[in-house]
C-alpha atoms as a PDB file:
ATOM      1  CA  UNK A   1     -14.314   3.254 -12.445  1.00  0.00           C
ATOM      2  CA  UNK A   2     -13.284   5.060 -15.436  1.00  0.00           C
ATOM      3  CA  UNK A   3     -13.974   8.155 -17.110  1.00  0.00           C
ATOM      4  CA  UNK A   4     -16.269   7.916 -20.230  1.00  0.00           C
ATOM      5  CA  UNK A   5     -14.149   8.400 -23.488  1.00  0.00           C
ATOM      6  CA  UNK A   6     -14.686   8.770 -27.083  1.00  0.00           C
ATOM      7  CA  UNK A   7     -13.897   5.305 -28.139  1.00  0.00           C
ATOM      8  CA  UNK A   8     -17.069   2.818 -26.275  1.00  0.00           C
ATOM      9  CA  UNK A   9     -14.490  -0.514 -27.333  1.00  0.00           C
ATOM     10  CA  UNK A  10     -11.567   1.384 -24.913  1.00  0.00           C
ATOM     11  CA  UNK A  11     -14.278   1.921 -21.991  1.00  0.00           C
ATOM     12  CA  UNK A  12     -14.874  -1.780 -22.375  1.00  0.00           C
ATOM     13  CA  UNK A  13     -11.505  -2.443 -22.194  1.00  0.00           C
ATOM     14  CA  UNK A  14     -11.365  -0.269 -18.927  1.00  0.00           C
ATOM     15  CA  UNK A  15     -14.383  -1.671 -17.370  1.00  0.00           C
ATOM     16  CA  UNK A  16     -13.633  -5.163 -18.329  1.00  0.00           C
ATOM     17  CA  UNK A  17      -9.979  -4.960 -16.736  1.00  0.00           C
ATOM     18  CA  UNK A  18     -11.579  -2.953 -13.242  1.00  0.00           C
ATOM     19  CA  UNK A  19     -13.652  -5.764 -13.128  1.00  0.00           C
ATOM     20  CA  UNK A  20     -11.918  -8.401 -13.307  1.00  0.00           C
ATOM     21  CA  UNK A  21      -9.357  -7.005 -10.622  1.00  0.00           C
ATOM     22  CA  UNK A  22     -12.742  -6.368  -8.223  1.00  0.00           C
ATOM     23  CA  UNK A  23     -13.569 -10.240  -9.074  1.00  0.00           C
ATOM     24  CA  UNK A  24     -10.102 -11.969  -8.535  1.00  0.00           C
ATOM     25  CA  UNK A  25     -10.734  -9.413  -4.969  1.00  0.00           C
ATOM     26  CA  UNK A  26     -13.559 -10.772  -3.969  1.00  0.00           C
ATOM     27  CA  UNK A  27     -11.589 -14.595  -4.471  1.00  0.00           C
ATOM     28  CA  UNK A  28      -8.784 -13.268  -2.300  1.00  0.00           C
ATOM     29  CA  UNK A  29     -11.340 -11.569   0.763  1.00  0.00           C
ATOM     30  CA  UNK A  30     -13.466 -14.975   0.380  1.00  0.00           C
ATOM     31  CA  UNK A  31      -9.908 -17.045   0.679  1.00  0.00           C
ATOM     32  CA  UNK A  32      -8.789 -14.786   3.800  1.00  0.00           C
ATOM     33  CA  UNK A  33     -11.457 -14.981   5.320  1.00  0.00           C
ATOM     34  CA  UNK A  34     -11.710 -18.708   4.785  1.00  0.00           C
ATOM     35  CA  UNK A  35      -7.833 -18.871   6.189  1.00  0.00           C
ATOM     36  CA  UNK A  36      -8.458 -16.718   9.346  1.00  0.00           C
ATOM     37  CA  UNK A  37     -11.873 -19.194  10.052  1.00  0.00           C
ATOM     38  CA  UNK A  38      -9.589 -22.430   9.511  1.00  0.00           C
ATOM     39  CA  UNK A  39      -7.372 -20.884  12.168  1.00  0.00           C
ATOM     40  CA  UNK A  40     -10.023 -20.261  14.938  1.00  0.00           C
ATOM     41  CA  UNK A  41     -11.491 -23.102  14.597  1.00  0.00           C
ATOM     42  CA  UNK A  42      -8.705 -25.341  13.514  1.00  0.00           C
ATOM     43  CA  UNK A  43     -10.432 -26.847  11.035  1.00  0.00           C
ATOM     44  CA  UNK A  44      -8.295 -29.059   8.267  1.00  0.00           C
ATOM     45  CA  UNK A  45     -11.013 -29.130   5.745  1.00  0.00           C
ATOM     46  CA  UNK A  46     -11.450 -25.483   5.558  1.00  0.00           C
ATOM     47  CA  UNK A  47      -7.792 -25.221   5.411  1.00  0.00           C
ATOM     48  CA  UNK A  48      -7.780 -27.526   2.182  1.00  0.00           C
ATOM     49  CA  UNK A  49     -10.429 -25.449   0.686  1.00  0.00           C
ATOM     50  CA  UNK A  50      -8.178 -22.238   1.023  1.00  0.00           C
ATOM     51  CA  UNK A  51      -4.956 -23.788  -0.715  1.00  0.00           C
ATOM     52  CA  UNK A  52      -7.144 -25.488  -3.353  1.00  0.00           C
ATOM     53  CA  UNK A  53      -8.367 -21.876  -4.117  1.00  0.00           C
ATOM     54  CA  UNK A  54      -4.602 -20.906  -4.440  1.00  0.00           C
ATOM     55  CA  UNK A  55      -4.439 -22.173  -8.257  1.00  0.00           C
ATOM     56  CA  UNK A  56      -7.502 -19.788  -9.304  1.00  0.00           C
ATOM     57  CA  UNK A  57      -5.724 -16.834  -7.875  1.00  0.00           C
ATOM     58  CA  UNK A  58      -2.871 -16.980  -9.802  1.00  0.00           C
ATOM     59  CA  UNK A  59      -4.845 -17.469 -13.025  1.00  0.00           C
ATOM     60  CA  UNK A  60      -6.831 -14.488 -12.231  1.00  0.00           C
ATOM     61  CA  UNK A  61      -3.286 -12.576 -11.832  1.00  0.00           C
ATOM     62  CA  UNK A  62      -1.776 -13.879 -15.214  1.00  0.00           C
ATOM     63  CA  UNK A  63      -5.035 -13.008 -17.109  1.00  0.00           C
ATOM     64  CA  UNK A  64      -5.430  -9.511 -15.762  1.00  0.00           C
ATOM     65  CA  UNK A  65      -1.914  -8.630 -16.469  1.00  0.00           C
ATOM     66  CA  UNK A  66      -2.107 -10.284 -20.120  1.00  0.00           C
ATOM     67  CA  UNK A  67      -5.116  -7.788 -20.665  1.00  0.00           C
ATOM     68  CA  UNK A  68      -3.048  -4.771 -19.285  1.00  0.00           C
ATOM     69  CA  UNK A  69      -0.442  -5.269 -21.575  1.00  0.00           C
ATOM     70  CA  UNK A  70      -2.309  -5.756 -24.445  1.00  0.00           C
ATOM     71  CA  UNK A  71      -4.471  -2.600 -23.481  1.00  0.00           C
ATOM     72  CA  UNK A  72      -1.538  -0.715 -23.447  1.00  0.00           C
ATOM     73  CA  UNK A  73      -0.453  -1.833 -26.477  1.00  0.00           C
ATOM     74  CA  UNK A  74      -3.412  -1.450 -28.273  1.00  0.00           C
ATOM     75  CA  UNK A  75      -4.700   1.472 -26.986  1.00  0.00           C
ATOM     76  CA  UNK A  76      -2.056   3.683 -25.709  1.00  0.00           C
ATOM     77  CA  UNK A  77      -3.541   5.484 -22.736  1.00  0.00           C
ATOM     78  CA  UNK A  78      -2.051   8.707 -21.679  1.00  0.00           C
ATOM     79  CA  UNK A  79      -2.308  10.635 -18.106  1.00  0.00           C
ATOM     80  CA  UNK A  80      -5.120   9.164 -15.689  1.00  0.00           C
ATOM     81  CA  UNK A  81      -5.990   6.303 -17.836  1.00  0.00           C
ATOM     82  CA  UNK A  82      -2.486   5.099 -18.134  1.00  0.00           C
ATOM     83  CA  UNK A  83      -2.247   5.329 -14.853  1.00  0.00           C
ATOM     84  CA  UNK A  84      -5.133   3.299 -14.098  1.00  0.00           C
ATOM     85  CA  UNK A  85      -3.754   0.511 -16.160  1.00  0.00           C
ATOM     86  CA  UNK A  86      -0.485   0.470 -14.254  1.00  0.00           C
ATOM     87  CA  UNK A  87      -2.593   0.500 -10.761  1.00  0.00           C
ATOM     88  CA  UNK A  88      -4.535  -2.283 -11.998  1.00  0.00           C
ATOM     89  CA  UNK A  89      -1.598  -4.289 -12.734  1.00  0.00           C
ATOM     90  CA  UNK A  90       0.169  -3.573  -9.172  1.00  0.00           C
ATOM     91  CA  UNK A  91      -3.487  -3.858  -7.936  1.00  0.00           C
ATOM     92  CA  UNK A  92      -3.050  -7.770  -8.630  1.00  0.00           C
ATOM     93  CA  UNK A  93       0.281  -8.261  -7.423  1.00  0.00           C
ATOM     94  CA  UNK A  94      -0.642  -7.550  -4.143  1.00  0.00           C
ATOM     95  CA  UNK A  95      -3.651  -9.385  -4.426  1.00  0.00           C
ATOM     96  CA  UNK A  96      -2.026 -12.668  -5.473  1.00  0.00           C
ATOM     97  CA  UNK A  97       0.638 -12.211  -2.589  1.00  0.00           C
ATOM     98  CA  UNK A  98      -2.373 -11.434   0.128  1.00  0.00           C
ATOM     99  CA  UNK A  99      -3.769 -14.812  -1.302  1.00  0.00           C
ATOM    100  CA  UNK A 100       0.111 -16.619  -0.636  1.00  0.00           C
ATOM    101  CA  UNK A 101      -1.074 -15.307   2.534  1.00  0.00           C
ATOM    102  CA  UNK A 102      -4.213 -17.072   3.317  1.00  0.00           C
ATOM    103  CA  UNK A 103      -2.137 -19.481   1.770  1.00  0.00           C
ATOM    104  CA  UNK A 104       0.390 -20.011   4.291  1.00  0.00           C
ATOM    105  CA  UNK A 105      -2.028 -19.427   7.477  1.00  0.00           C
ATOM    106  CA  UNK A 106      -3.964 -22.293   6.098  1.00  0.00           C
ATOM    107  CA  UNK A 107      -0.467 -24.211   5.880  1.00  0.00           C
ATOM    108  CA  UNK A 108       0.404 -23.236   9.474  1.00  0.00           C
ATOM    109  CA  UNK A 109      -3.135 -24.368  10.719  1.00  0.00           C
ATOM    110  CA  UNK A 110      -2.419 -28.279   9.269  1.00  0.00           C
ATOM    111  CA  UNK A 111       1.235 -27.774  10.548  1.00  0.00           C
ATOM    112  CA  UNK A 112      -0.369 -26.987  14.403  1.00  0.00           C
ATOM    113  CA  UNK A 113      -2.929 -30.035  13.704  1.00  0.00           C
ATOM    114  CA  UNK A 114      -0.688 -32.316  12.694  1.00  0.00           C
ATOM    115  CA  UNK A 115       1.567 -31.833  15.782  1.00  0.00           C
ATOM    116  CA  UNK A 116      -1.167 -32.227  17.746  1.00  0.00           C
ATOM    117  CA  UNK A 117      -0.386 -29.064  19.318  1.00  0.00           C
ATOM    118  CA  UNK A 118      -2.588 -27.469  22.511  1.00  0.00           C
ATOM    119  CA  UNK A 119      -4.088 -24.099  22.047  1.00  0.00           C
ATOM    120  CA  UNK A 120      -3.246 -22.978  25.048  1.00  0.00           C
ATOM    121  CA  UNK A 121      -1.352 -19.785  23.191  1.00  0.00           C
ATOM    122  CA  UNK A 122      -4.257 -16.783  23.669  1.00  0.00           C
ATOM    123  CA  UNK A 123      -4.619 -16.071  20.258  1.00  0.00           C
ATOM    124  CA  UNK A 124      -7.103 -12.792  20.527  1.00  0.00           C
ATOM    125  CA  UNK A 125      -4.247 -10.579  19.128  1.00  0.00           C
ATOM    126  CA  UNK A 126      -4.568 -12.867  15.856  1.00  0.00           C
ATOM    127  CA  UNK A 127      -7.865 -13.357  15.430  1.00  0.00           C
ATOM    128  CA  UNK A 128      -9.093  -9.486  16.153  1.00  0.00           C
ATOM    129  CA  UNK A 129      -5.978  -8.598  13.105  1.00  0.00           C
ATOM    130  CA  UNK A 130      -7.423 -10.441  11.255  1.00  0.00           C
ATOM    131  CA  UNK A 131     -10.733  -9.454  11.215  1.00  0.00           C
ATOM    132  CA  UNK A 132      -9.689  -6.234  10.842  1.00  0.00           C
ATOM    133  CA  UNK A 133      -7.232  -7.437   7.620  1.00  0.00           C
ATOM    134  CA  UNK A 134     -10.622  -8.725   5.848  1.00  0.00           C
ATOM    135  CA  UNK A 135     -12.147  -5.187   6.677  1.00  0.00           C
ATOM    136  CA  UNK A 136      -9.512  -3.416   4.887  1.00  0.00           C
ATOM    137  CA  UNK A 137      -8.948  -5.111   1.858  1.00  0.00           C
ATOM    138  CA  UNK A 138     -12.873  -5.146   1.517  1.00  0.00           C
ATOM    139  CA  UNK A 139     -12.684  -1.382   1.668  1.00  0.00           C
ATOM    140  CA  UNK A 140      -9.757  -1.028  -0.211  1.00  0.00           C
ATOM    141  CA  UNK A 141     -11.081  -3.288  -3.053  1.00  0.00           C
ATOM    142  CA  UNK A 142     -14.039  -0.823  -2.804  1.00  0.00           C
ATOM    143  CA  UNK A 143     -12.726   2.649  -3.035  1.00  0.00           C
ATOM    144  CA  UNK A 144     -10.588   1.577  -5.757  1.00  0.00           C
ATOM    145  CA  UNK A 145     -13.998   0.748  -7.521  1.00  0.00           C
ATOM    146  CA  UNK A 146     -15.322   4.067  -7.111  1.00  0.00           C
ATOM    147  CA  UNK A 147     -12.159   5.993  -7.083  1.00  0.00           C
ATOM    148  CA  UNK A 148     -12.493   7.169  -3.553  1.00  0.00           C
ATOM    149  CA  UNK A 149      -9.492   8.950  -2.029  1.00  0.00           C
ATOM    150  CA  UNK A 150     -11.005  10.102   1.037  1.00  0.00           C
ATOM    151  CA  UNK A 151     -11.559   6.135   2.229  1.00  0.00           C
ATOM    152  CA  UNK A 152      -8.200   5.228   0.565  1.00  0.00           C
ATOM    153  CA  UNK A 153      -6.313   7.780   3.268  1.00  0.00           C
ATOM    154  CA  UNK A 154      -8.586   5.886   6.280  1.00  0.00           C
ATOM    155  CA  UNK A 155      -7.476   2.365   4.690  1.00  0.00           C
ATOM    156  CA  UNK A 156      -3.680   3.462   4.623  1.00  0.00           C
ATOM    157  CA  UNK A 157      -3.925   5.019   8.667  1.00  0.00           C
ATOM    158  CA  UNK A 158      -5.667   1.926  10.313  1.00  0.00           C
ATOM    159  CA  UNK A 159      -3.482  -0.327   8.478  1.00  0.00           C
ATOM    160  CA  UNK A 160      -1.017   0.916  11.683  1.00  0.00           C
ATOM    161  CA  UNK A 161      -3.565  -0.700  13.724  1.00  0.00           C
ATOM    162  CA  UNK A 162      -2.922  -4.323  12.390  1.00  0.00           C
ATOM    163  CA  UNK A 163       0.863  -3.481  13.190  1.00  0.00           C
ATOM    164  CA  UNK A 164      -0.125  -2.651  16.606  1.00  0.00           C
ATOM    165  CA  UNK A 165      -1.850  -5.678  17.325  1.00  0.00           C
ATOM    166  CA  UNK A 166       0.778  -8.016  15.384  1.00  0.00           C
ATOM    167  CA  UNK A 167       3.785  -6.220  18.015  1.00  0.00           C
ATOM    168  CA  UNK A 168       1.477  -6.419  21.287  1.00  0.00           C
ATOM    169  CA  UNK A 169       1.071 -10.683  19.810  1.00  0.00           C
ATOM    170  CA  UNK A 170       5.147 -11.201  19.248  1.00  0.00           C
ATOM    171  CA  UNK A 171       5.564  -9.568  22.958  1.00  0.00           C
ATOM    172  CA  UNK A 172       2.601 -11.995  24.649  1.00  0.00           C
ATOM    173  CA  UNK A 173       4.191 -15.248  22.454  1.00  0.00           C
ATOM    174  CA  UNK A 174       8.003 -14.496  23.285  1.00  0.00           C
ATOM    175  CA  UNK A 175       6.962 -14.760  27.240  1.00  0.00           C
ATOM    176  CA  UNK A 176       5.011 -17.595  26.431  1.00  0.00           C
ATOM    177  CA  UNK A 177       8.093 -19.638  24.566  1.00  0.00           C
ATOM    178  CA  UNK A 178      10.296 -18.015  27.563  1.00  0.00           C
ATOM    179  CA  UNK A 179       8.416 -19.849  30.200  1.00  0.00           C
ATOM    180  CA  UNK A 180       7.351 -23.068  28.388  1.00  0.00           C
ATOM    181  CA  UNK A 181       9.895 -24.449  26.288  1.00  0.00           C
ATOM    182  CA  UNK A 182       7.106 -26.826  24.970  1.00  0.00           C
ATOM    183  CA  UNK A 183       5.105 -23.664  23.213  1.00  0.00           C
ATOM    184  CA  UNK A 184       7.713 -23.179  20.848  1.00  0.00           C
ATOM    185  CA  UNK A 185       6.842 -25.339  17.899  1.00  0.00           C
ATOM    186  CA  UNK A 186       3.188 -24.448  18.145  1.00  0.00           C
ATOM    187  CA  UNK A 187       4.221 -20.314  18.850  1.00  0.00           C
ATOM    188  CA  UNK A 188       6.421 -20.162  15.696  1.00  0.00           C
ATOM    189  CA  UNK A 189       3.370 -21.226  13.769  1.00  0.00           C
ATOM    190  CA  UNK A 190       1.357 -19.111  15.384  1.00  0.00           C
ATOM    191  CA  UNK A 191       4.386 -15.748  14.875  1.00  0.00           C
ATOM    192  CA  UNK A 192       3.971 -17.192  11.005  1.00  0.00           C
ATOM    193  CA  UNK A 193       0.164 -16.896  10.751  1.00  0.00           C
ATOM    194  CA  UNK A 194       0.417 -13.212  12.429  1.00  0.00           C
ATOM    195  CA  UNK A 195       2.693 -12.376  10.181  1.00  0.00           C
ATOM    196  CA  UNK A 196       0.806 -13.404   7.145  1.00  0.00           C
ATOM    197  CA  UNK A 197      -2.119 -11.764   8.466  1.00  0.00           C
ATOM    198  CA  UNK A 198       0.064  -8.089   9.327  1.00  0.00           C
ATOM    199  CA  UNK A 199       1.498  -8.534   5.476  1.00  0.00           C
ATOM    200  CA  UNK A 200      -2.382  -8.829   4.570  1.00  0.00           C
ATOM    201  CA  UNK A 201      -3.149  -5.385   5.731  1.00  0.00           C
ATOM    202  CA  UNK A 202      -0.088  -4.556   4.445  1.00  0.00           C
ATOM    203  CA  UNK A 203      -1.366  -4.984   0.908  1.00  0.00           C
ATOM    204  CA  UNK A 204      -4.820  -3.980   1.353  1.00  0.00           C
ATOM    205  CA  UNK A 205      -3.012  -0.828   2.257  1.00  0.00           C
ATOM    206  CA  UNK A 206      -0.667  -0.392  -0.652  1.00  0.00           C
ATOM    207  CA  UNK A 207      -4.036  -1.027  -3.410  1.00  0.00           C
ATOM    208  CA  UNK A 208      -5.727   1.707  -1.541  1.00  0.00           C
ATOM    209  CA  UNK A 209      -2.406   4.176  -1.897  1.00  0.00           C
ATOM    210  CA  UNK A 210      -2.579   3.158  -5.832  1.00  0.00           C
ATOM    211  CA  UNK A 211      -6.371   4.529  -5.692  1.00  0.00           C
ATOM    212  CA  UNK A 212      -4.861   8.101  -4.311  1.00  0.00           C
ATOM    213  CA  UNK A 213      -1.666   8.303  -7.696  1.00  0.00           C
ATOM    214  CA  UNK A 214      -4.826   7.193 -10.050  1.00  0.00           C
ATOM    215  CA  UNK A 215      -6.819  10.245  -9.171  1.00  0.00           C
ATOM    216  CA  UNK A 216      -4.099  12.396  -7.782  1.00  0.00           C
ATOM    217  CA  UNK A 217      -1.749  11.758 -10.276  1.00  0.00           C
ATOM    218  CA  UNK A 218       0.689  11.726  -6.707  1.00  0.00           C
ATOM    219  CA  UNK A 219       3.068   8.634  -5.580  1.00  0.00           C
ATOM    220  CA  UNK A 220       1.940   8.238  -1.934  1.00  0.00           C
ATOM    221  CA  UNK A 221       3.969   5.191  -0.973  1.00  0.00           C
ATOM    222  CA  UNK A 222       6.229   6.755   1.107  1.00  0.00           C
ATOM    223  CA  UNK A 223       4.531  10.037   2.858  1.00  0.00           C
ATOM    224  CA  UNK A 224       4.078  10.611   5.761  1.00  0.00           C
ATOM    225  CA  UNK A 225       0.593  10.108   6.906  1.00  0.00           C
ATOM    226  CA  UNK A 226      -0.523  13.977   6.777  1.00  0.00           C
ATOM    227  CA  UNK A 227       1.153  14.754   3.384  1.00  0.00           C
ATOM    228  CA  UNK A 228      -1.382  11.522   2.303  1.00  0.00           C
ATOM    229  CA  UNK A 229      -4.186  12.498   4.029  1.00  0.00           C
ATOM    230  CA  UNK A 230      -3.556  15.802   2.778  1.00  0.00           C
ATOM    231  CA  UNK A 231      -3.269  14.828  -0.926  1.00  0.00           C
ATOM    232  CA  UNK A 232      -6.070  12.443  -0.939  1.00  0.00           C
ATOM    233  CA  UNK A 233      -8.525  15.191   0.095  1.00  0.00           C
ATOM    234  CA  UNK A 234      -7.174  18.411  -1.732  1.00  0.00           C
END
């Protein structure tokens, strides 16, 4: 969280901003986690409750930007608080596109439901990137709250291990479709929904990078991974 200032009314403003970004997190985890359950278990109901979340989500998005603006505004922040602000705001983008997401692999779920499709697709690849997707923007979500660099350079490396798991899926479902034609509806759902769930990680990875230029004062986006590490711990 932020540094204490002279002016209590702008460390409200701070605090009130940081926490509502952790809050609108915790709605996006909860919906993710929600999607990836729908998908195991194929459940339409829990599916419903995930889009009907979808609404809340984007509120939380236009409100938090609405307040970074006016902060801004208003207050004028220079150096690390300004670039708090800005995180915050970029913070949210990614969190209202991990909850399109959840979104879509609750979409795909009904789509495989209402075709009536078999499971017969091993979907371990999936379910274990998942997981792991839920794990990182949990941690993510965290180490922005306490400005922790060190776990923001662990979040950004096993991101790498969602893409592993979403490549080793796309090779296992293209034999699949090769040698049953009839797979093919229910595997591009399933290539959708391990997409959504790689782009996931993807995001949780980018908030934690934003954690490393608010303390660092560094744009990490695009180093490679022992410039980051390197940065995030000097």
């Amino acid at each position: 969280m932020p540094d204490k200032h002279l002016s209590s009314q702008f460390d409200a403003d701070l605090n009130s901003v940081c926490g509502k970004l952790l809050e609108m997190g915790g709605l996006v985890e909860s919906q993710v986690s929600m999607a990836m359950r729908a998908f195991a278990q194929l459940d339409a109901e829990l599916a419903d409750q995930v889009m009907d979340r979808e609404r809340e989500v984007n509120d939380f998005e236009i409100t938090i930007d609405s307040a970074c603006t006016e902060l801004i505004a208003r207050r004028q922040p220079t150096a690390r608080d300004l670039r708090l602000v800005m995180a915050v705001s970029k913070a949210i983008t990614n969190l209202e596109r991990a909850g399109d997401e959840a979104d879509r692999i609750a979409r795909r779920t009904k789509h495989i439901l209402e075709d009536s499709a078999s499971h017969s697709i091993n979907t371990a690849e999936i379910r274990l990137s998942g997981q792991m997707a839920i794990s990182l923007l949990r941690r993510s979500l965290d180490c922005f709250a306490r400005l922790d660099t060190k776990v923001a350079a662990e979040v950004v490396n096993e991101d790498k291990q969602i893409d592993e798991e979403f490549r080793a899926f796309v090779r296992k479902l293209t034999s699949y479709m090769a040698e049953d034609p009839r797979t093919i509806s229910v595997g591009l759902d399933m290539l959708s929904i391990a997409k959504a769930v790689e782009r996931i990680g993807d995001h949780a990875k980018n908030i934690a990078e934003f954690v490393i230029y608010i303390v660092k004062g560094t744009d990490v986006r695009h180093l490679p991974h022992e410039q980051l590490t390197q940065e995030a711990n000097s």
